[in-house]
N, C-alpha and C. Protein backbone atom coordinates (compact mmCIF):
# COMPACT_ATOMS: atom_id res chain seq x y z
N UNK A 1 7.66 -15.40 23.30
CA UNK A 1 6.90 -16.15 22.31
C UNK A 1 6.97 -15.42 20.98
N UNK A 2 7.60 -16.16 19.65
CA UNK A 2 7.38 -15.40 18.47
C UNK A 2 5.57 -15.09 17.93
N UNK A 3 5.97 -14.44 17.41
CA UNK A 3 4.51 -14.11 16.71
C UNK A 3 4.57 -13.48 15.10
N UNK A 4 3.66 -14.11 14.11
CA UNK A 4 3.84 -13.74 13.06
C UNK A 4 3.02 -13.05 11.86
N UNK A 5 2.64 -12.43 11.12
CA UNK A 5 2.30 -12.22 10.31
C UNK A 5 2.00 -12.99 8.96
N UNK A 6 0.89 -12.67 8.27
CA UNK A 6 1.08 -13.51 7.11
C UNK A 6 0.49 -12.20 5.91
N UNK A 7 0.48 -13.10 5.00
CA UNK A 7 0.65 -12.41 3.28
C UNK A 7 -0.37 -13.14 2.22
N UNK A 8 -1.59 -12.70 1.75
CA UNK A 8 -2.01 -13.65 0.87
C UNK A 8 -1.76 -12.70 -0.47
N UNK A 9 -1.32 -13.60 -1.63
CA UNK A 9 -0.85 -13.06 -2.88
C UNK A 9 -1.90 -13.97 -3.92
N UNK A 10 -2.84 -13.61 -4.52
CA UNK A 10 -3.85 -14.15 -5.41
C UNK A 10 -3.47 -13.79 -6.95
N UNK A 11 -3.24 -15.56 -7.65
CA UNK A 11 -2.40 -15.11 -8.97
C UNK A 11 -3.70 -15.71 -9.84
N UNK A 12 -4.19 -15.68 -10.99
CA UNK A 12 -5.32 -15.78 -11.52
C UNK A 12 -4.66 -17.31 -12.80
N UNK A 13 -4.97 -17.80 -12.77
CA UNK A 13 -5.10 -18.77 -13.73
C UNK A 13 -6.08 -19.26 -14.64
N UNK A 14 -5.97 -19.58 -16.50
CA UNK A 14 -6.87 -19.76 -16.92
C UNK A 14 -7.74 -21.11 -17.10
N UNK A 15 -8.58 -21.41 -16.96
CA UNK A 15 -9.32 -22.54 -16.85
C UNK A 15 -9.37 -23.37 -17.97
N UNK A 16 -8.69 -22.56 -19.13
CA UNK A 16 -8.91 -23.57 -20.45
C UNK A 16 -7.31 -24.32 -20.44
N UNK A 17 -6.43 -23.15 -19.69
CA UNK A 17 -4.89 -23.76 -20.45
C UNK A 17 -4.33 -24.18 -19.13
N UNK A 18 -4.89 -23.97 -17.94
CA UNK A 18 -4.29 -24.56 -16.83
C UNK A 18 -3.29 -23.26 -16.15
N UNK A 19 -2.23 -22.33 -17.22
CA UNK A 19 -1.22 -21.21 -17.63
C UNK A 19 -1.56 -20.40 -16.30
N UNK A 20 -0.80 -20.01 -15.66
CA UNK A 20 -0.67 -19.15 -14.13
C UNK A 20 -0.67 -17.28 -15.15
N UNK A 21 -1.58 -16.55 -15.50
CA UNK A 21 -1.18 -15.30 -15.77
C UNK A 21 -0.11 -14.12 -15.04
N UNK A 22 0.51 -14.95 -13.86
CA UNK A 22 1.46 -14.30 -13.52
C UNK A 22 2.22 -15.30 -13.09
N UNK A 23 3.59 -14.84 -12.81
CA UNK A 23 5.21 -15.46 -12.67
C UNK A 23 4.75 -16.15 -11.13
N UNK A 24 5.12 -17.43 -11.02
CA UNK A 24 5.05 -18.04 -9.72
C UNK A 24 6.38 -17.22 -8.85
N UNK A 25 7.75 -17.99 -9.52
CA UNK A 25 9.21 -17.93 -8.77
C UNK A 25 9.02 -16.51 -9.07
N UNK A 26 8.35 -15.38 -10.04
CA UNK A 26 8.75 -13.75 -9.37
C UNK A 26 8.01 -13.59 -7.92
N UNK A 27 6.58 -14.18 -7.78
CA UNK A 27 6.18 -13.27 -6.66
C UNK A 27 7.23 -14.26 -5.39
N UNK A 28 7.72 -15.25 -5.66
CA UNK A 28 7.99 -15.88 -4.52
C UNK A 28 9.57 -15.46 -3.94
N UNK A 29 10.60 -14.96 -5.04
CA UNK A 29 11.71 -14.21 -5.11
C UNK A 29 11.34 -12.85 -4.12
N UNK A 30 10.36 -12.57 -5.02
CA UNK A 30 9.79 -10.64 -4.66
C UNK A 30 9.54 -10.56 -2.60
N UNK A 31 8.82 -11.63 -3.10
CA UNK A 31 8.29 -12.05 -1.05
C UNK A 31 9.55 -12.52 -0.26
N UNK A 32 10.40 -13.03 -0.59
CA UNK A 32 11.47 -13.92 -0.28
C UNK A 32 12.35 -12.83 0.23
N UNK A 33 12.50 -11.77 -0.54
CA UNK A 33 13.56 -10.84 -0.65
C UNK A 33 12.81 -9.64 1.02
N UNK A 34 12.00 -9.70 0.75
CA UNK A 34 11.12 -9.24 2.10
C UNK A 34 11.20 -10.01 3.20
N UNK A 35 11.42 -10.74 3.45
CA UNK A 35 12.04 -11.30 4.46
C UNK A 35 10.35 -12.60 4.85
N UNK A 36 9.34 -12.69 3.61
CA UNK A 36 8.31 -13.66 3.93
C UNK A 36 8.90 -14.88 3.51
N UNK A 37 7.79 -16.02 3.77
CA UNK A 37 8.74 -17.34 3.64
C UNK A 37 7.00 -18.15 2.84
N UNK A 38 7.40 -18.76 1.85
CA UNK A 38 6.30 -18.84 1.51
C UNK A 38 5.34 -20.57 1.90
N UNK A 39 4.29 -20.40 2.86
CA UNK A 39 3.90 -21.71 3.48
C UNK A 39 2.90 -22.35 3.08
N UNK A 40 1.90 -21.99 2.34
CA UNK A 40 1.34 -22.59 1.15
C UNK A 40 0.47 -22.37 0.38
N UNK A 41 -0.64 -23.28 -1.01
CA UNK A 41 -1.23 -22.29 -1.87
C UNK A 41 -2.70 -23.00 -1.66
N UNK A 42 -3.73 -22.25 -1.98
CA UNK A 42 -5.20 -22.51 -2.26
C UNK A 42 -5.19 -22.46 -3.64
N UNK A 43 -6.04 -23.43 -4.58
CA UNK A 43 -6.58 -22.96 -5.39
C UNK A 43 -8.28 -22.82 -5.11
N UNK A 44 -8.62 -21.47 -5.94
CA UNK A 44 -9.86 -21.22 -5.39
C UNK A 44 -10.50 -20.78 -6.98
N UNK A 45 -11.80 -21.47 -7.15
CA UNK A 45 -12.50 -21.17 -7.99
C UNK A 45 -13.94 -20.39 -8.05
N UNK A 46 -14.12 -19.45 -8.77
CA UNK A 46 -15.07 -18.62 -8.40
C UNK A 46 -16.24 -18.45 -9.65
N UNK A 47 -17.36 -18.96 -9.86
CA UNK A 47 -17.99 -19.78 -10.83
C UNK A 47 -18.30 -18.31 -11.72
N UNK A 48 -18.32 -17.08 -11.39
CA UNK A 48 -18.59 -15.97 -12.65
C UNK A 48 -17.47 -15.29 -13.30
N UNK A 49 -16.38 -16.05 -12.85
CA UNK A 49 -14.78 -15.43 -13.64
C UNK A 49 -14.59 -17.00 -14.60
N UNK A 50 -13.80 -16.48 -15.39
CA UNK A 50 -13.86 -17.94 -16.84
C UNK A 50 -11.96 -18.24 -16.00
N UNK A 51 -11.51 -17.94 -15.38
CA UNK A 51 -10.39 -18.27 -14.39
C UNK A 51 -10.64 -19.17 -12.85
N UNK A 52 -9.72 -19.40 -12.90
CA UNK A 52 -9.15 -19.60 -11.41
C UNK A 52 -8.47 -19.24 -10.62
N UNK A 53 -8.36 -19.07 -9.28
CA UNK A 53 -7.46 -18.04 -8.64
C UNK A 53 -6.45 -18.87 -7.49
N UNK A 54 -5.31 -18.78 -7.57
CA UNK A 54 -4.73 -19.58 -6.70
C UNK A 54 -3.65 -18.45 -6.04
N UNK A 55 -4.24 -18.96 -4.62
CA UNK A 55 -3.41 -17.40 -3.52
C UNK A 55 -2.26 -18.53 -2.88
N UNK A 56 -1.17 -17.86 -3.01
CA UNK A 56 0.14 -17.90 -2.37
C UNK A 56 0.29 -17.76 -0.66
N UNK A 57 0.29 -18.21 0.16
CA UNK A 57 0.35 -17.76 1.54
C UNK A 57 1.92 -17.72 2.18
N UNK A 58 1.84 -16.82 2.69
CA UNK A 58 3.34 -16.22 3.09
C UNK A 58 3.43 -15.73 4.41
N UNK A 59 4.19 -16.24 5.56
CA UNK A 59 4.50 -15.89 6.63
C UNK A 59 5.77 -15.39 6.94
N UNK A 60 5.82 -14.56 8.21
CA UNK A 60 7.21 -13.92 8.15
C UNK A 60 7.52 -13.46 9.94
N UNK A 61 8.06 -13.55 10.86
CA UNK A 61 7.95 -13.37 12.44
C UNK A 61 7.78 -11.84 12.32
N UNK A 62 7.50 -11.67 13.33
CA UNK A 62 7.46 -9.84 13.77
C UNK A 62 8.54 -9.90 14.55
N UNK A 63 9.34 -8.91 14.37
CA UNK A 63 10.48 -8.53 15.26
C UNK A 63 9.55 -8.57 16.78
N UNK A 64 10.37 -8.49 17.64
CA UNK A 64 9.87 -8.94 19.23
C UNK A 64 9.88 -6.71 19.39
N UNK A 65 10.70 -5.91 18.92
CA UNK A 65 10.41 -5.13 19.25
C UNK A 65 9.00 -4.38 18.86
N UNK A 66 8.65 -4.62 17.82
CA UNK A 66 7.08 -4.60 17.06
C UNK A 66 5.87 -4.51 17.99
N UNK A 67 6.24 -5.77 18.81
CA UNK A 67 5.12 -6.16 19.72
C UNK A 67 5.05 -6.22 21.60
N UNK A 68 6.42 -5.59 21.43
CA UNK A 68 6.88 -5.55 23.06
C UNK A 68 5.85 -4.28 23.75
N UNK A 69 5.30 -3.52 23.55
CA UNK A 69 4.71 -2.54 23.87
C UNK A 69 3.17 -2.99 24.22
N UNK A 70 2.98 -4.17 24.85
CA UNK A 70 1.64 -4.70 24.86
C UNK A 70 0.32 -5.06 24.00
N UNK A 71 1.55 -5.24 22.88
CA UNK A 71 0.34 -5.83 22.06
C UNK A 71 0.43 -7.38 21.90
């Protein structure tokens, strides 16, 4: 049975301009290149930041040797 891991990556966005303060396609290249696969996003708003935060979710299998040892 595979089994996998995941990745949450939280990029901050501003609420007046909509504008992502960080690179979407870098973190998704950056994760990509790691061998994660990226499966989908939240946006999440948090009422005492003048932003919004939208996390990236990223999965990736565990090698079978990782977990062969009874876990």
């Amino acid at each position: 049975m595979m089994k996998y891991e995941y990745k949450v990556v939280t990029l901050k966005r501003s609420m007046w301009s909509g504008k992502v303060r960080a690179d979407y396609l870098e973190a998704l290249n950056e994760y990509g290149k790691e061998g994660w696969q990226f499966k989908m996003f939240a946006d999440k708003y948090v009422v005492s930041e003048p932003y919004k935060r939208v996390e990236l979710i990223f999965e990736r299998a565990i090698p079978s040797t990782k977990f062969s040892h009874g876990l």
